[in-house]
N, C-alpha and C. Protein backbone atom coordinates (compact mmCIF):
# COMPACT_ATOMS: atom_id res chain seq x y z
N UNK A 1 -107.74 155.21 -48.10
CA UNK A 1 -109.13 154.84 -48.38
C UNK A 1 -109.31 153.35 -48.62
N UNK A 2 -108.32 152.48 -49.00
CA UNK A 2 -108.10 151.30 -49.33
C UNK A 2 -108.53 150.59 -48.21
N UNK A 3 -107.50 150.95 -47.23
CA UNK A 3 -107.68 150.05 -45.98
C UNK A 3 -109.05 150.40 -45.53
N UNK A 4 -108.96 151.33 -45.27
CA UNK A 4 -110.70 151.46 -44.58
C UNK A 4 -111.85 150.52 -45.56
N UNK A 5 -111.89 150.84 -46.77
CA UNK A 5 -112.58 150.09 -47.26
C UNK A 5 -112.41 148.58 -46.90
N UNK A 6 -110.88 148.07 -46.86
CA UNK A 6 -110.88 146.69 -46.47
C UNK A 6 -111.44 146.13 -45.78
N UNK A 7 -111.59 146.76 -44.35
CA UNK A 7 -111.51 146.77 -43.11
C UNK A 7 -113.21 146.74 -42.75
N UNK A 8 -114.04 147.55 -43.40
CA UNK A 8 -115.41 147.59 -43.32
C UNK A 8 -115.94 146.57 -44.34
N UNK A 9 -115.80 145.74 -44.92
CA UNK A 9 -116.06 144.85 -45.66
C UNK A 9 -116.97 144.09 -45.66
N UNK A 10 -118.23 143.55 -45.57
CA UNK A 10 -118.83 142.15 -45.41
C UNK A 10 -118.40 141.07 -45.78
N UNK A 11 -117.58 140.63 -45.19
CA UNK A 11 -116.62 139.86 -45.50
C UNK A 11 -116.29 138.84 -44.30
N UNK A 12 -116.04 137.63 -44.39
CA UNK A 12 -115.46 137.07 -43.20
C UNK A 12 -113.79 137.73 -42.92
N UNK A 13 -113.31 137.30 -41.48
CA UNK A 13 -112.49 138.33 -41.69
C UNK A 13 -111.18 137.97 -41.92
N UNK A 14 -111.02 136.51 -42.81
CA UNK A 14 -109.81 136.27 -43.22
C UNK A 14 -109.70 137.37 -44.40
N UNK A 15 -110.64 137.28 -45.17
CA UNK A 15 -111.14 137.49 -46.74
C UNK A 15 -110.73 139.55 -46.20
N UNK A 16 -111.18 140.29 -44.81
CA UNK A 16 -110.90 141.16 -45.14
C UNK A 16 -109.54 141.51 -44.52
N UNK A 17 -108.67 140.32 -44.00
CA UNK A 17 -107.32 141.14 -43.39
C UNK A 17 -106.36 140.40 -44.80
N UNK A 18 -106.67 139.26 -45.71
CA UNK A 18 -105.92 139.25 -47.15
C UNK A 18 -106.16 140.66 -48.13
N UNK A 19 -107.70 141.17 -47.95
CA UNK A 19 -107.73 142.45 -48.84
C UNK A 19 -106.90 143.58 -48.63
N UNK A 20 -106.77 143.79 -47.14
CA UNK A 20 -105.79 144.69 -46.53
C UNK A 20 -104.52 144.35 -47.00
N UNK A 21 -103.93 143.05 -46.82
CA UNK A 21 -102.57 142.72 -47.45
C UNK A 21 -102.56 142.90 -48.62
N UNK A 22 -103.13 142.63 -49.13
CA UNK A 22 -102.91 143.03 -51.00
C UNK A 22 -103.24 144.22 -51.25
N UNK A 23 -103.58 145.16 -50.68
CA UNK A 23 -103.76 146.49 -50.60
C UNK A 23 -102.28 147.04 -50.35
N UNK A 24 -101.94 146.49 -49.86
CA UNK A 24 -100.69 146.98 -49.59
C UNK A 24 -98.99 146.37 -49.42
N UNK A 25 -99.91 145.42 -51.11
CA UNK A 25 -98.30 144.58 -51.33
C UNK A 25 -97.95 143.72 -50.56
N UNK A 26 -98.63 143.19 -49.93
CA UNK A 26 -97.40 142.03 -48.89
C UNK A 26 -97.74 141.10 -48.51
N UNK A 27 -98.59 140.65 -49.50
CA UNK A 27 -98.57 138.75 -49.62
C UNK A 27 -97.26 138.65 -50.45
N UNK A 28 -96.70 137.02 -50.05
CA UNK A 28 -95.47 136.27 -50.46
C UNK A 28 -95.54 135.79 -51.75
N UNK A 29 -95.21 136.50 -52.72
CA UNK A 29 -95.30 136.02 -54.52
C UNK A 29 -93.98 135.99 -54.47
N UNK A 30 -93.55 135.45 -55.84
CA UNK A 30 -91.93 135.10 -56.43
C UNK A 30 -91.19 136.52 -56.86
N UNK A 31 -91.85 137.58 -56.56
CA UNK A 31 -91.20 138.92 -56.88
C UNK A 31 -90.30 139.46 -55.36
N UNK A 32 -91.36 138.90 -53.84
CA UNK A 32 -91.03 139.43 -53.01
C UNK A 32 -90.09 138.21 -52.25
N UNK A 33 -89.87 136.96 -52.88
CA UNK A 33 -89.41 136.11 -52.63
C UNK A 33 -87.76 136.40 -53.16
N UNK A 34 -87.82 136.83 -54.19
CA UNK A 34 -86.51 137.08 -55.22
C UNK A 34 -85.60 138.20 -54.68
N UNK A 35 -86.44 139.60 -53.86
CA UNK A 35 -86.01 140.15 -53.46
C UNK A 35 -84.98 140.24 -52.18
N UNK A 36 -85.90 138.71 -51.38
CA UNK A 36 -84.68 138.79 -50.29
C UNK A 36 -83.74 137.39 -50.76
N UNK A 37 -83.63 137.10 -51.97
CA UNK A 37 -82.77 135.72 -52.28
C UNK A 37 -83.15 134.62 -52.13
N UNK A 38 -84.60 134.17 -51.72
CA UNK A 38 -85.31 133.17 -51.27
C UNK A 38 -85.43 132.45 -52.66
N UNK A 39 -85.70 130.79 -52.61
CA UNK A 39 -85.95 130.23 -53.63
C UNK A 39 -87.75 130.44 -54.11
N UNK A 40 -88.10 130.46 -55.55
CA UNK A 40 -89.12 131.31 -55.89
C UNK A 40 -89.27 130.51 -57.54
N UNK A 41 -90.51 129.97 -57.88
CA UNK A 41 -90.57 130.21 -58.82
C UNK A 41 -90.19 130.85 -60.00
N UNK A 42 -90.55 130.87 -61.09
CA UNK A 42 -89.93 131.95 -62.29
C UNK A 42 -91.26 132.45 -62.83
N UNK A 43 -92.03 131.72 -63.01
CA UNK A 43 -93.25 132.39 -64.26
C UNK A 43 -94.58 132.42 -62.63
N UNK A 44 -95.59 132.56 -63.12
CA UNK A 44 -97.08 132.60 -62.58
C UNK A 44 -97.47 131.15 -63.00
N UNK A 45 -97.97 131.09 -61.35
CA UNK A 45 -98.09 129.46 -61.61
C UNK A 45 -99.46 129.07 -61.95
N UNK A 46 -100.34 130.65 -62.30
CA UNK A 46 -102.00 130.12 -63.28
C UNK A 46 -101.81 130.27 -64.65
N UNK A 47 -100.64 130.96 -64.92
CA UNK A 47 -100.34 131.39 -66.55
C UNK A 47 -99.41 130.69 -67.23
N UNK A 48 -98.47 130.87 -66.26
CA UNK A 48 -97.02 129.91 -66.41
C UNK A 48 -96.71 131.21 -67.86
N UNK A 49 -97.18 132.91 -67.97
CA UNK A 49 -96.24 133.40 -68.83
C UNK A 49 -95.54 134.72 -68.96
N UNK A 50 -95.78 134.73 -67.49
CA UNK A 50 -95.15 136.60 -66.67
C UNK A 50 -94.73 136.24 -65.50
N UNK A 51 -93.72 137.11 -65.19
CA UNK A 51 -93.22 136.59 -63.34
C UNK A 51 -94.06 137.19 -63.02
N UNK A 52 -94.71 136.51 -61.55
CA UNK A 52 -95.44 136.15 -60.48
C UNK A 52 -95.53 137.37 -59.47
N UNK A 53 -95.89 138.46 -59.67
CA UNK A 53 -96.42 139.55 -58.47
C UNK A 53 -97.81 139.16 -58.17
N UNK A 54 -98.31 140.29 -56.94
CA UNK A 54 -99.39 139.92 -56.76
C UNK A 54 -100.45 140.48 -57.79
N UNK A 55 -100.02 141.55 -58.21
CA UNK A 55 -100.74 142.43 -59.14
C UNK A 55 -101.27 141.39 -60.44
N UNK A 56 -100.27 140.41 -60.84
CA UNK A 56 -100.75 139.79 -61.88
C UNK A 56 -101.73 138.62 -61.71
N UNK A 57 -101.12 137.78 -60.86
CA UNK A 57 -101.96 137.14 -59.95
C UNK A 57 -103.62 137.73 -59.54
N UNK A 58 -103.58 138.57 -58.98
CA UNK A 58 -104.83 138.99 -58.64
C UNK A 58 -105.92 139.57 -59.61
N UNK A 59 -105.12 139.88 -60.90
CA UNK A 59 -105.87 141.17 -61.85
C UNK A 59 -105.02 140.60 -63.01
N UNK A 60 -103.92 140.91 -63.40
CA UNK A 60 -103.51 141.14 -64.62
C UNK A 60 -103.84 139.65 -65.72
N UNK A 61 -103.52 138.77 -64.79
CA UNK A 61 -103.06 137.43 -65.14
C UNK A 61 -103.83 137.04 -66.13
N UNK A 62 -103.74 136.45 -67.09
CA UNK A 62 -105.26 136.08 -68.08
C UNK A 62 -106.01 134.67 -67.66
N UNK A 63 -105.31 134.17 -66.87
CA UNK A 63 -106.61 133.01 -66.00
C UNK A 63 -107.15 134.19 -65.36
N UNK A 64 -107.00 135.09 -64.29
CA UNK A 64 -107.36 135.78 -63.65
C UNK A 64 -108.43 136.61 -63.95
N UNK A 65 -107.96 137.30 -65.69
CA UNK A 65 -109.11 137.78 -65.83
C UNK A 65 -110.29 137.13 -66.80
N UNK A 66 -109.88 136.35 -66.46
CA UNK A 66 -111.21 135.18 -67.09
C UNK A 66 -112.34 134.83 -66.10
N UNK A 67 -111.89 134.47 -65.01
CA UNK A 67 -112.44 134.08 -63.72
C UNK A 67 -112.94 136.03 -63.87
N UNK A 68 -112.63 136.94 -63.15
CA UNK A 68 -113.43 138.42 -63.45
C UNK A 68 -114.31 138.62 -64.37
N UNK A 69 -113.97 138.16 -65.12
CA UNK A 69 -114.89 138.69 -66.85
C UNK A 69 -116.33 137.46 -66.38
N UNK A 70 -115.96 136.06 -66.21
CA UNK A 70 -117.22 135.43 -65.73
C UNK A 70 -118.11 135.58 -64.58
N UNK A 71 -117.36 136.43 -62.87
CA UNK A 71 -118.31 136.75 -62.24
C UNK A 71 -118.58 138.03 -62.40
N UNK A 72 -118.18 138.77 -63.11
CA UNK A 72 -118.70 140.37 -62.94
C UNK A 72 -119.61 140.17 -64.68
N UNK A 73 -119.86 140.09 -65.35
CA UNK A 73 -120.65 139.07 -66.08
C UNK A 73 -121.42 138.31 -65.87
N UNK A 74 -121.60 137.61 -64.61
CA UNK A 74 -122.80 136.86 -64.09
C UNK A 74 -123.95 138.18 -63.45
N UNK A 75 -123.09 138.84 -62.80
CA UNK A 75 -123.88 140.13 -61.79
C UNK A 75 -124.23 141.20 -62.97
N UNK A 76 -124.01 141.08 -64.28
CA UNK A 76 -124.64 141.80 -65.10
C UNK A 76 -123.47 142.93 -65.08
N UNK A 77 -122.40 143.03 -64.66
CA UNK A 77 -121.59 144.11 -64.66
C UNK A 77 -120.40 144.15 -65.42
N UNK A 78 -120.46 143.36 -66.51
CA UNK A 78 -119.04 143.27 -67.06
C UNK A 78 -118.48 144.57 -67.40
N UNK A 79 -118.47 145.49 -67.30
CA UNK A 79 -117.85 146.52 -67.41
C UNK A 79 -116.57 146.41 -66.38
N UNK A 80 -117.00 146.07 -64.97
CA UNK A 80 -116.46 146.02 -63.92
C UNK A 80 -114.69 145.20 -64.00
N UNK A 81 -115.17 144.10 -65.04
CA UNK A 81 -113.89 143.59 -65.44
C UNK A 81 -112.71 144.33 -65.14
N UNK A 82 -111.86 143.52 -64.45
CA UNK A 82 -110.31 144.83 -63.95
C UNK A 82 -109.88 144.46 -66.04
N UNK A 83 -109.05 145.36 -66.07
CA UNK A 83 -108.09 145.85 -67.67
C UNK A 83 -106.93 145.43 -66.88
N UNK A 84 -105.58 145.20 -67.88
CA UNK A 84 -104.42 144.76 -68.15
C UNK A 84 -103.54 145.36 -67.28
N UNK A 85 -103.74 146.53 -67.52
CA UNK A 85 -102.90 147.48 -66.41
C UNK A 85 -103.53 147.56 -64.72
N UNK A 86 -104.61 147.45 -64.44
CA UNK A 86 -104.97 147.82 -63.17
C UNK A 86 -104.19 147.26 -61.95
N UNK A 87 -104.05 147.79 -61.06
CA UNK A 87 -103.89 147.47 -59.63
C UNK A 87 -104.84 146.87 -59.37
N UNK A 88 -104.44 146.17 -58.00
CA UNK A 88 -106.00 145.47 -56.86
C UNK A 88 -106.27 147.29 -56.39
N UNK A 89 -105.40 147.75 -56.20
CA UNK A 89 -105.45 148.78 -55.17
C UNK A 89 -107.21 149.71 -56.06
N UNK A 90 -106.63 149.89 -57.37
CA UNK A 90 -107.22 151.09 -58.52
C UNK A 90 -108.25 150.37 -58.60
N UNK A 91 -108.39 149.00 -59.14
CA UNK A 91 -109.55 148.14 -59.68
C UNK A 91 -110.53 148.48 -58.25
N UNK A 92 -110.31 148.19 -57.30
CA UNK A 92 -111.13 147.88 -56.29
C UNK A 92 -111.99 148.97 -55.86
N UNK A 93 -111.19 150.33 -55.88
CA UNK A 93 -111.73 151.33 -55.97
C UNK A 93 -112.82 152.22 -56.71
N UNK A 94 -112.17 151.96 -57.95
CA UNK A 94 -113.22 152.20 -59.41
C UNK A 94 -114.17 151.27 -59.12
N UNK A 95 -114.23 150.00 -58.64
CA UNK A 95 -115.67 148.84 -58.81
C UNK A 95 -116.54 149.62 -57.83
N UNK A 96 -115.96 150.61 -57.02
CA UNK A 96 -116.84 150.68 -55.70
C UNK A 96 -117.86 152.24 -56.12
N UNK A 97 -116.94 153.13 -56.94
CA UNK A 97 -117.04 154.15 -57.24
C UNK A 97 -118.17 153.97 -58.80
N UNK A 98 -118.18 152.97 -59.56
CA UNK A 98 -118.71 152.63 -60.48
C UNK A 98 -120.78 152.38 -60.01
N UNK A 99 -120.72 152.11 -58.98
CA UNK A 99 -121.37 151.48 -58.41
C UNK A 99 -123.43 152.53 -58.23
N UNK A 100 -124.01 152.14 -58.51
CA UNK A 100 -125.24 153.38 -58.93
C UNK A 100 -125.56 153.50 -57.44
N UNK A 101 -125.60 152.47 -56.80
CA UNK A 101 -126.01 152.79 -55.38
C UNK A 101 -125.19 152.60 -54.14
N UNK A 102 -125.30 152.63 -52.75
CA UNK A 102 -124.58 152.52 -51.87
C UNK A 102 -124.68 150.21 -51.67
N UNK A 103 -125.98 150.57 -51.82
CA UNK A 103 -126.09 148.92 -51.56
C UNK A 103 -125.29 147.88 -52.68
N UNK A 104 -125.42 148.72 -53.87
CA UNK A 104 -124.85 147.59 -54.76
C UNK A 104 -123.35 147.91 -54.66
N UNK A 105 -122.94 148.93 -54.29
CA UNK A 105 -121.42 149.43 -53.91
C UNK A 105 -120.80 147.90 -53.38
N UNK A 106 -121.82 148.30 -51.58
CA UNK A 106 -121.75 147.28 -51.01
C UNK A 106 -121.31 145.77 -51.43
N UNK A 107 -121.97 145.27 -51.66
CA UNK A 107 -122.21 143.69 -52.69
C UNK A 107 -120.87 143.37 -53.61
N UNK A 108 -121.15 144.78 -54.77
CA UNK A 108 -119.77 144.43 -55.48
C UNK A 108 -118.20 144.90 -54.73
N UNK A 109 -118.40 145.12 -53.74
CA UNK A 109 -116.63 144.93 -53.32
C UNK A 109 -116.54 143.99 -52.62
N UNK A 110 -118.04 143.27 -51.96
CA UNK A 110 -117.69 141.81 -51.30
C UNK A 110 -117.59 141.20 -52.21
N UNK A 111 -118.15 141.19 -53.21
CA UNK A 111 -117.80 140.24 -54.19
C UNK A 111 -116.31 140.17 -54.71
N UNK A 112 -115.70 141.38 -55.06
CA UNK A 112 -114.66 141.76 -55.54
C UNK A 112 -113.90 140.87 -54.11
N UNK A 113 -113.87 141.17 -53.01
CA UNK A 113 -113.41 140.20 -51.70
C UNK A 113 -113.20 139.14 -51.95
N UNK A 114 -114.77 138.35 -52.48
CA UNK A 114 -114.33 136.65 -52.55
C UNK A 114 -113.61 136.60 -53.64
N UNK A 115 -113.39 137.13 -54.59
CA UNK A 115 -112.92 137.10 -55.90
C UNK A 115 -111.30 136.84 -55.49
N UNK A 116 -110.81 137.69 -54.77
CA UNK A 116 -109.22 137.75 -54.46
C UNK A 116 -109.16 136.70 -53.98
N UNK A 117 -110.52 136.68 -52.79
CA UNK A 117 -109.77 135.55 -51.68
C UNK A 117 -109.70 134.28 -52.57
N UNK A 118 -110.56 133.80 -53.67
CA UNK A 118 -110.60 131.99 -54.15
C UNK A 118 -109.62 132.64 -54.80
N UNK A 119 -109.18 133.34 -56.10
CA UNK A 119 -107.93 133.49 -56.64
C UNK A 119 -106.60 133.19 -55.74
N UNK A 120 -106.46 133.55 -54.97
CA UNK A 120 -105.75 133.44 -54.10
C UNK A 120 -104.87 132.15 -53.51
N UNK A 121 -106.13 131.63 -52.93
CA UNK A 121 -106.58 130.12 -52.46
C UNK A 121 -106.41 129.42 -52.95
N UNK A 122 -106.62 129.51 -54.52
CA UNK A 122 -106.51 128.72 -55.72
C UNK A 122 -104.74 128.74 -56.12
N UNK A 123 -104.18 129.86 -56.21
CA UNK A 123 -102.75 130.45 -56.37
C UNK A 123 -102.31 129.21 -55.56
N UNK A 124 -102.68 129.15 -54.13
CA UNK A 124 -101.72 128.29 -53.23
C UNK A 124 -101.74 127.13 -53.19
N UNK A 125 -103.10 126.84 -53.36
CA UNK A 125 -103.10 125.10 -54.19
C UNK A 125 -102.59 124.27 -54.88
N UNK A 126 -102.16 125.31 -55.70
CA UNK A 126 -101.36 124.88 -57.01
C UNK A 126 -99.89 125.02 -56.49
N UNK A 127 -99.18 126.51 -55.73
CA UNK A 127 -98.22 125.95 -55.37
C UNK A 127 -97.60 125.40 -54.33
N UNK A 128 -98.47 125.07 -53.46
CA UNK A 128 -98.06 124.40 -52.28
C UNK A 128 -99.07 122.66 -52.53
N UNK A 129 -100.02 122.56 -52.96
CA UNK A 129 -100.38 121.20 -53.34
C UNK A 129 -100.24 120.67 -54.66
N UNK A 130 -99.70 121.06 -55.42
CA UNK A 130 -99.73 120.64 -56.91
C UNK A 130 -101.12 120.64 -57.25
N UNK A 131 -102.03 121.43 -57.43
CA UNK A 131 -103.20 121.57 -57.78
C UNK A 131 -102.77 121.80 -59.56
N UNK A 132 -104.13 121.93 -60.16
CA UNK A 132 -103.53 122.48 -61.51
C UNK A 132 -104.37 123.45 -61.83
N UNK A 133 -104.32 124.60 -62.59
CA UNK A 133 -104.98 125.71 -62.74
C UNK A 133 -106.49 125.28 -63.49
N UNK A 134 -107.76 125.91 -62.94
CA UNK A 134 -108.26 125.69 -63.76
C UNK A 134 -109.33 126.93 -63.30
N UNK A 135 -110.22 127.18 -64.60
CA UNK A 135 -111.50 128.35 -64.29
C UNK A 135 -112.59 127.50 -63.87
N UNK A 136 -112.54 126.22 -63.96
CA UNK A 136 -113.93 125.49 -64.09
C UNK A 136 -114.08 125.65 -62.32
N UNK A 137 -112.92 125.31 -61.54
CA UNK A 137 -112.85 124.79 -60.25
C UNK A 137 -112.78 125.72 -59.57
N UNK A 138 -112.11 126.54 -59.92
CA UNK A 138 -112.46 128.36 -59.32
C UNK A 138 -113.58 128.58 -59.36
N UNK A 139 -113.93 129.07 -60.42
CA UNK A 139 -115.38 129.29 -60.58
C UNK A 139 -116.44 128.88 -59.70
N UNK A 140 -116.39 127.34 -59.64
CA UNK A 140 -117.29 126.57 -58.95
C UNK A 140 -117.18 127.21 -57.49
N UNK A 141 -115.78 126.96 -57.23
CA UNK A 141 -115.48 128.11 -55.67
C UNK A 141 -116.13 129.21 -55.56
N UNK A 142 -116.36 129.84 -56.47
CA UNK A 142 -116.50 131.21 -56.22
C UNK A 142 -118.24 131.24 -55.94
N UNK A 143 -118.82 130.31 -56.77
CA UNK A 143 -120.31 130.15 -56.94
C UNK A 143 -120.75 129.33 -55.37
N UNK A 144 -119.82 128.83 -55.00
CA UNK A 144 -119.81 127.95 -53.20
C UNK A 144 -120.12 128.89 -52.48
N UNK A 145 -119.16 129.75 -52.21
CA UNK A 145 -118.72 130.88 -51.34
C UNK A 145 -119.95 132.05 -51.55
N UNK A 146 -120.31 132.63 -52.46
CA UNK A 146 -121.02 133.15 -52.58
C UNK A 146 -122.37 132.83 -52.19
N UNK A 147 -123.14 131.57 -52.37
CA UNK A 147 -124.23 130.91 -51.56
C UNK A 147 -123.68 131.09 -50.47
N UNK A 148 -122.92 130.58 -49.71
CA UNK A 148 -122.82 130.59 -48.45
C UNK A 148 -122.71 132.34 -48.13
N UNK A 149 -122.14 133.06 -48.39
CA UNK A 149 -121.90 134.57 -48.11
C UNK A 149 -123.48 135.07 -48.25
N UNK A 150 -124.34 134.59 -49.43
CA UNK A 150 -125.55 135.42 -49.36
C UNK A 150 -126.21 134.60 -48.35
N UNK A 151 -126.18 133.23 -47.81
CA UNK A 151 -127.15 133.18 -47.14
C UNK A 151 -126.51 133.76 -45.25
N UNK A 152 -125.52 133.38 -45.52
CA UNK A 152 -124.67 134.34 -44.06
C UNK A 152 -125.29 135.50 -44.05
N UNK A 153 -125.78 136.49 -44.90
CA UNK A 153 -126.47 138.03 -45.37
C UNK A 153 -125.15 139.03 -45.31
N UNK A 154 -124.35 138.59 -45.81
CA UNK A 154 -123.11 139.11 -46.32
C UNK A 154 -123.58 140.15 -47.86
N UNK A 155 -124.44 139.17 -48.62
CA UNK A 155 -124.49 139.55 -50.02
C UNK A 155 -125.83 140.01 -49.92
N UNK A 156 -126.74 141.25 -50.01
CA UNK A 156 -128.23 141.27 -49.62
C UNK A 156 -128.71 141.17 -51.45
N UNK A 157 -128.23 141.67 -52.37
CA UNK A 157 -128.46 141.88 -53.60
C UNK A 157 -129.59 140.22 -53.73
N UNK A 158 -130.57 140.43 -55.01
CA UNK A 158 -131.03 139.34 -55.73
C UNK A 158 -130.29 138.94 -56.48
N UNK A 159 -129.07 137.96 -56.00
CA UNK A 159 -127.88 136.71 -56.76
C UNK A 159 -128.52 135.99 -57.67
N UNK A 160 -129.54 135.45 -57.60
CA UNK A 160 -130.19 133.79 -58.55
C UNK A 160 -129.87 134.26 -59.51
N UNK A 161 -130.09 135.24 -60.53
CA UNK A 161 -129.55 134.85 -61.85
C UNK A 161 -128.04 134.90 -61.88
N UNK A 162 -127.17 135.79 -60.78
CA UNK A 162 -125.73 135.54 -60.54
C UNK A 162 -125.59 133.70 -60.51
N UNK A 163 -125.88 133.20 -59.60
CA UNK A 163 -125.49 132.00 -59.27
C UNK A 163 -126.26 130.79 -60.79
N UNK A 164 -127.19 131.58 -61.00
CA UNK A 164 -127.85 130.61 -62.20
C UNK A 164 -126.38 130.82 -63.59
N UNK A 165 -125.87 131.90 -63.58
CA UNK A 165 -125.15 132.00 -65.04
C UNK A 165 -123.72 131.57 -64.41
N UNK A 166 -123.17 131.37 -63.12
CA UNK A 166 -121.90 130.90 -62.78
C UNK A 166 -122.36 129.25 -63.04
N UNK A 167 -123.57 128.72 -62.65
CA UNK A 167 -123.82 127.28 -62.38
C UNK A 167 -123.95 126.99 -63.87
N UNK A 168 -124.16 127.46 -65.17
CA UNK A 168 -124.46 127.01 -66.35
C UNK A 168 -122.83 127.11 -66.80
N UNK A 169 -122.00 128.28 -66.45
CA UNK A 169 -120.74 128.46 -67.16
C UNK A 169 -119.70 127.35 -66.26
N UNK A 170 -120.57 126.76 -65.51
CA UNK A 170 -119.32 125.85 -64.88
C UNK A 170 -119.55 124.45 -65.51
N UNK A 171 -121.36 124.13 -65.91
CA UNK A 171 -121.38 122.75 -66.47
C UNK A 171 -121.14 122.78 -67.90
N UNK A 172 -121.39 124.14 -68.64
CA UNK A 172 -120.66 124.05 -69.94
C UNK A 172 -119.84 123.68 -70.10
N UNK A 173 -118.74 124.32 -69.12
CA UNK A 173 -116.80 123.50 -69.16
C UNK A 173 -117.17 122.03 -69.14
């Protein structure tokens, strides 16, 4: 059900063949790096305080779920927030299943989409450019992408107060 969901996505379609990969484990983190002897980090390079799967990275991580707690919180849904334990696989599912209608279903798993994909993006920045972790600059990503996704008509939902409470929590920082 994962993949299919991936796969039907409103999503551009980098954003839905990475959802598919992390659906099914096999983006390159320091867990799957270690496994075949490859050189690899040690900690998570947004936390720097758990080894580096994707699971933590994507969900567990506490940068990670900071960045969650502020856009599912902007869309009025903090409930939606992934918990400590979740999978991408479980989280993604429950957000879709949580969901009162088919349309807002819709919306929140693209959203949940861009969410992985700038986490992600952001992950590789840092370790392939020396970027440095931050929520302010994510965030701001995420509030980019999303204008552009709703006006693409990716996102049909009424965003403005989404994008109004990401644009205040980014100039607060």
């Amino acid at each position: 059900p994962f993949a299919e969901m991936a796969w039907s996505l409103k999503a551009p379609r980098q954003c839905r063949f990475f959802a598919w990969l992390a659906g099914r484990n096999r983006c390159w983190t320091s867990d799957h790096l270690a496994r075949r002897g490859l050189p690899h980090q040690v900690a998570c390079p947004l936390c720097d305080q758990e080894p580096e799967t994707l699971n933590h990275v994507l969900i567990q991580c506490v940068f990670a779920r900071v960045v969650w707690h502020q856009v599912f919180g902007a869309l009025g849904r903090p409930e939606l927030t992934p918990e400590a334990s979740d999978t991408v696989v479980e989280w993604c599912n429950a957000c879709a299943q949580r969901a009162p209608s088919k349309k807002e279903a819709k919306d929140i798993r693209t959203m949940a989409s861009l969410g992985l994909w700038e986490l992600w993006k952001h992950r590789n920045a840092i370790v392939f450019e020396g970027a440095t972790p931050s929520t302010t600059v994510l965030i701001a990503r995420v509030e980019c992408e999303a204008r552009a996704w709703s006006t693409a008509g990716l996102l049909k939902g009424d965003l403005s107060s989404f994008f109004g409470s990401l644009a205040r929590w980014v100039v607060g920082e």
